[in-house]
Protein backbone atom coordinates (compact mmCIF):
# COMPACT_ATOMS: atom_id res chain seq x y z
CA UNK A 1 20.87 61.20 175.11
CA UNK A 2 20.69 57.62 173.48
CA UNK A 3 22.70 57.32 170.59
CA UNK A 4 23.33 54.78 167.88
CA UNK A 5 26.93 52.85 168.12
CA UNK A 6 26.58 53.30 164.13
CA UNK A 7 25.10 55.36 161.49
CA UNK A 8 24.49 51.94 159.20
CA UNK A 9 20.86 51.46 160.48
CA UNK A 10 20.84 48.15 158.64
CA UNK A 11 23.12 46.48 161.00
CA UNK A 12 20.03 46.74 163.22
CA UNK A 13 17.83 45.20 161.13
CA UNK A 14 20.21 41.50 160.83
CA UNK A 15 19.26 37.95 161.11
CA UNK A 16 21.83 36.40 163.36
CA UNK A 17 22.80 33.38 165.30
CA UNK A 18 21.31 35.25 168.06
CA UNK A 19 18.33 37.41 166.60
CA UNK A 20 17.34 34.38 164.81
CA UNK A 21 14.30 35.51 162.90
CA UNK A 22 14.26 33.16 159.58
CA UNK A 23 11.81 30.65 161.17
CA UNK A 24 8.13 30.16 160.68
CA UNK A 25 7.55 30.18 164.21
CA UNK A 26 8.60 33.66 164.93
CA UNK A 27 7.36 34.48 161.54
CA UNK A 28 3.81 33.38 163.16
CA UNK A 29 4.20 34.86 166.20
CA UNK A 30 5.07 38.55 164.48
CA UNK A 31 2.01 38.18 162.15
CA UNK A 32 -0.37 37.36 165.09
CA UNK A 33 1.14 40.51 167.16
CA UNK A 34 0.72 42.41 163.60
CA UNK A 35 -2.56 41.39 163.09
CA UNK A 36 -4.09 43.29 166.50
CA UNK A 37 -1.96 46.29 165.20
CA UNK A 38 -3.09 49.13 163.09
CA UNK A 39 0.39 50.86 163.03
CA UNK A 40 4.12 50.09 163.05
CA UNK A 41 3.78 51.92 167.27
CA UNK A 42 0.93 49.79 168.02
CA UNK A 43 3.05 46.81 166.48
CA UNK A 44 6.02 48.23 168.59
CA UNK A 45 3.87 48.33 171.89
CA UNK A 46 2.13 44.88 171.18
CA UNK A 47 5.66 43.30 170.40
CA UNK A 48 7.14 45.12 174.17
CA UNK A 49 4.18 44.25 176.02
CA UNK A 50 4.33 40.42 175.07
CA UNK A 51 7.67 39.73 175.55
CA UNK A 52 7.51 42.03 179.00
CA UNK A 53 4.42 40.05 179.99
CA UNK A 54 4.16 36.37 178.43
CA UNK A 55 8.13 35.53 178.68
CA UNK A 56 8.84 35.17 182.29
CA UNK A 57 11.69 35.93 183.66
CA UNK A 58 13.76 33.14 185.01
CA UNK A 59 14.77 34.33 187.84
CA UNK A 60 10.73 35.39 189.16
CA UNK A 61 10.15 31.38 188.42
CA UNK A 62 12.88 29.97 189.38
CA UNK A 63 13.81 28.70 185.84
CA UNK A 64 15.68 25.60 184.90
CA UNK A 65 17.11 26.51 181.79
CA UNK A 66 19.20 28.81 180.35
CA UNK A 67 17.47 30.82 177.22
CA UNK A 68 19.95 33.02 174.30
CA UNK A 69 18.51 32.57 171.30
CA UNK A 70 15.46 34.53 170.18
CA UNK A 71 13.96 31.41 168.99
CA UNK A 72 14.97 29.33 172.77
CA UNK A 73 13.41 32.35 174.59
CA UNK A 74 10.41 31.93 172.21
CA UNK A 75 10.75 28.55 172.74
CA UNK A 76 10.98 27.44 176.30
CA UNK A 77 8.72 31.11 177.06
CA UNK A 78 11.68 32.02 179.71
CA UNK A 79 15.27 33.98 179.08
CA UNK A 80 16.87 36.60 181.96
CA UNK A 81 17.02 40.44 181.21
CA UNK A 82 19.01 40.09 177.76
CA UNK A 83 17.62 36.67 176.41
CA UNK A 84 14.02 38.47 176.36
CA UNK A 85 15.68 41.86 175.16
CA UNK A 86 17.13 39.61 172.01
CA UNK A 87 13.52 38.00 171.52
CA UNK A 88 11.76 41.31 171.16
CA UNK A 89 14.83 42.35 168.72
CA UNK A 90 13.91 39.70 166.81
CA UNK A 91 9.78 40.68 166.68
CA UNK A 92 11.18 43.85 165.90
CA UNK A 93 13.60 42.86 163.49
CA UNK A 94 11.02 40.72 161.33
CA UNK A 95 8.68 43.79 160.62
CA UNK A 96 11.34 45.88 159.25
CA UNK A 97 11.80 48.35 162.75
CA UNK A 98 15.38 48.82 163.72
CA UNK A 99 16.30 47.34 167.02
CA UNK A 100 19.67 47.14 169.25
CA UNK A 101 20.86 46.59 172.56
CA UNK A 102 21.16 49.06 175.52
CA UNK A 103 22.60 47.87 178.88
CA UNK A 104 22.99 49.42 182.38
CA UNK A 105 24.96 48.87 185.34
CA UNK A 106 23.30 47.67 188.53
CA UNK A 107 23.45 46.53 191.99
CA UNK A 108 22.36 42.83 191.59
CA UNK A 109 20.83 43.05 194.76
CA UNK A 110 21.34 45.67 197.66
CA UNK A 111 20.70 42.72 200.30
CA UNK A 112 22.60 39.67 198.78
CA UNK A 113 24.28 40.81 195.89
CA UNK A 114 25.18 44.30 196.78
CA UNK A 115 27.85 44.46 193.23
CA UNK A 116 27.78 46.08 189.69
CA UNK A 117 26.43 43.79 187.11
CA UNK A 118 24.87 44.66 183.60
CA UNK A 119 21.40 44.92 183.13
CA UNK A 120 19.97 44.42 179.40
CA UNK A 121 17.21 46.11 177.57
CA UNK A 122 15.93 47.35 174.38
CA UNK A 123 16.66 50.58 171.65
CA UNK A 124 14.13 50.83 169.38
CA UNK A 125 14.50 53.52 166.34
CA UNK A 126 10.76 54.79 165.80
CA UNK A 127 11.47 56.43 162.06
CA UNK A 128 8.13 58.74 162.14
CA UNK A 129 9.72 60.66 164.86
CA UNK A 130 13.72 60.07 163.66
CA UNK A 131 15.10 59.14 167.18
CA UNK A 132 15.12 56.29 169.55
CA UNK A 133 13.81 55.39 172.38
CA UNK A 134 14.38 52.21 175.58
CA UNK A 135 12.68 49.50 176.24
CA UNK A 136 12.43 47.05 179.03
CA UNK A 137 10.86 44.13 178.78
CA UNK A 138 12.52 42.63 182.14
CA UNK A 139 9.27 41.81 183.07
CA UNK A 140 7.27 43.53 186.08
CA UNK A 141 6.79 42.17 189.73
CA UNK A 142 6.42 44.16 193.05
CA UNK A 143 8.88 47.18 192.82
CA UNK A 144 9.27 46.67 188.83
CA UNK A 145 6.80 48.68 186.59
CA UNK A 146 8.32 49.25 182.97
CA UNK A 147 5.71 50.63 180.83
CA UNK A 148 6.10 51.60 176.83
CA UNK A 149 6.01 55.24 176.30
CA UNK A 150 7.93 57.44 173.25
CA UNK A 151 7.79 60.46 175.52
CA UNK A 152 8.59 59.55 179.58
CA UNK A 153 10.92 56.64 179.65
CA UNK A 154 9.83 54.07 181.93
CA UNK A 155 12.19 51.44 182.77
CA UNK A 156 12.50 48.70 184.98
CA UNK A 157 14.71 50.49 187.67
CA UNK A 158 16.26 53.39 188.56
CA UNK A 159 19.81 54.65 188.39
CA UNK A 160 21.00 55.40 191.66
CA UNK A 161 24.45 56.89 190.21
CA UNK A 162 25.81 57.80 194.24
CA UNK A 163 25.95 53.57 194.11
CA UNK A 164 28.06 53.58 191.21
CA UNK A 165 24.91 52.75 188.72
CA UNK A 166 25.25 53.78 185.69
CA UNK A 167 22.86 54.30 182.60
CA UNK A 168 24.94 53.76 179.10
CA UNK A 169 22.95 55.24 176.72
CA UNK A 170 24.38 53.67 173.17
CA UNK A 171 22.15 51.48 171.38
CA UNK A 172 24.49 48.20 170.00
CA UNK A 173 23.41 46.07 166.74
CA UNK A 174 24.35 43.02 168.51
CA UNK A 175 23.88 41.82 171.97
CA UNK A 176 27.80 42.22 173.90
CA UNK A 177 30.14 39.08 173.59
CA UNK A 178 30.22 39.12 177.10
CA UNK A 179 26.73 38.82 177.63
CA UNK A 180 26.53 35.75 175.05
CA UNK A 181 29.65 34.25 176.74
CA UNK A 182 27.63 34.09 179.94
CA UNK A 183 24.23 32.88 178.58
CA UNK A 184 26.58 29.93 176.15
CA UNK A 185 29.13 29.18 178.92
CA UNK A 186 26.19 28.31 181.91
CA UNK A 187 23.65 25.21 181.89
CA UNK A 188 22.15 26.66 185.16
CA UNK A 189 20.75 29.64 186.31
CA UNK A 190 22.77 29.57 189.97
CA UNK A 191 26.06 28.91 187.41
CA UNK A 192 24.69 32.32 185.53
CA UNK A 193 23.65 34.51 188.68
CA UNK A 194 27.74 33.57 189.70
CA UNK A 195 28.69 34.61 186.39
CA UNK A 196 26.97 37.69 185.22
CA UNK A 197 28.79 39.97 183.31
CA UNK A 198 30.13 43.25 185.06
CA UNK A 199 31.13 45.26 181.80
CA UNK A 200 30.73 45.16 178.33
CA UNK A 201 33.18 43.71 175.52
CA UNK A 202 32.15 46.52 173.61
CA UNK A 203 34.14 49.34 176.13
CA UNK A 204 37.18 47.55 174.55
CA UNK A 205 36.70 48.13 171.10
């Protein structure tokens, strides 16, 4: 069940260094999303569907910068698994919907990479219906199909738990400290795929 890591919904509604929202170009952005909207869910599924689908990922293009920042992800229109997760916080954020941070642990890759790292996504609290739901907006390829639904969650890949995945189903306010260590710390993306995070700061608390 996916749970809030507080009760102060608020905290999921901050500007921060991060979920920068005070600008006039995400302002812009928002407003053009909001315009095509007739509802805070269509808003919701607009805001998921561009970020999924006009951000790549940097890793499918074989990026050449490193994206944290909502506004550097809006920016530069690139950001790995949590850079695009804190842009659609931020589209979120802006309109007044409550938005955190849910991560997973996965096999990087069963091939090359066959160890635990964290995977980062999207809780979004839809008020009408008083719960939350997940959101992915990795981005799809071949073998990746995350789609926006409130009923059947549909992420970008499955939880194979008997491979020591794991699904953590808390919803954060802020993105982990050791995911921002990671993105801040590495000017490359080869420098970032050797230094992905493997667990959360927030297990420490």
């Amino acid at each position: 069940m996916i749970t809030a890591y507080t009760y102060n919904i608020e905290e999921y509604l901050i500007s921060s260094e991060i979920i920068d929202y005070g600008n006039a170009e995400m302002a812009a952005l928002a407003n053009e999303l909001s315009a095509h909207s007739n509802d805070k869910l269509e808003y919701i599924k607009a805001a998921y569907e561009y970020v999924r689908d006009n951000i790549s990922h940097s890793a499918d293009i074989n990026g050449s910068v490193v994206t944290c920042t909502a506004s550097e992800v809006q920016r530069e229109k690139q950001g790995i698994c949590f850079a695009k997760s804190h842009l659609l916080a931020a589209l979120l954020r802006i309109k007044g919907i409550p938005t955190g941070f849910c991560y997973q642990r996965l096999i990087l890759d069963d091939d090359t990479a066959p160890y635990l790292i964290i995977h980062g996504l999207n809780g979004v609290y839809l008020s009408e219906y008083s719960r939350w739901i997940r959101l992915d907006a990795r981005g799809n390829k071949p073998g990746v199909d995350a789609q926006f639904s409130i009923t059947d969650e549909q992420l970008a890949f499955p939880i194979r738990p008997e491979l020591g995945e794991e699904d953590i189903f808390t919803v954060y306010p802020e993105p982990d400290k050791n995911v921002i260590k990671a993105l801040k710390n590495n000017q490359t993306l080869a420098e970032l795929w050797d230094d992905l995070p493997h667990e959360l700061a927030y297990r420490t608390i």
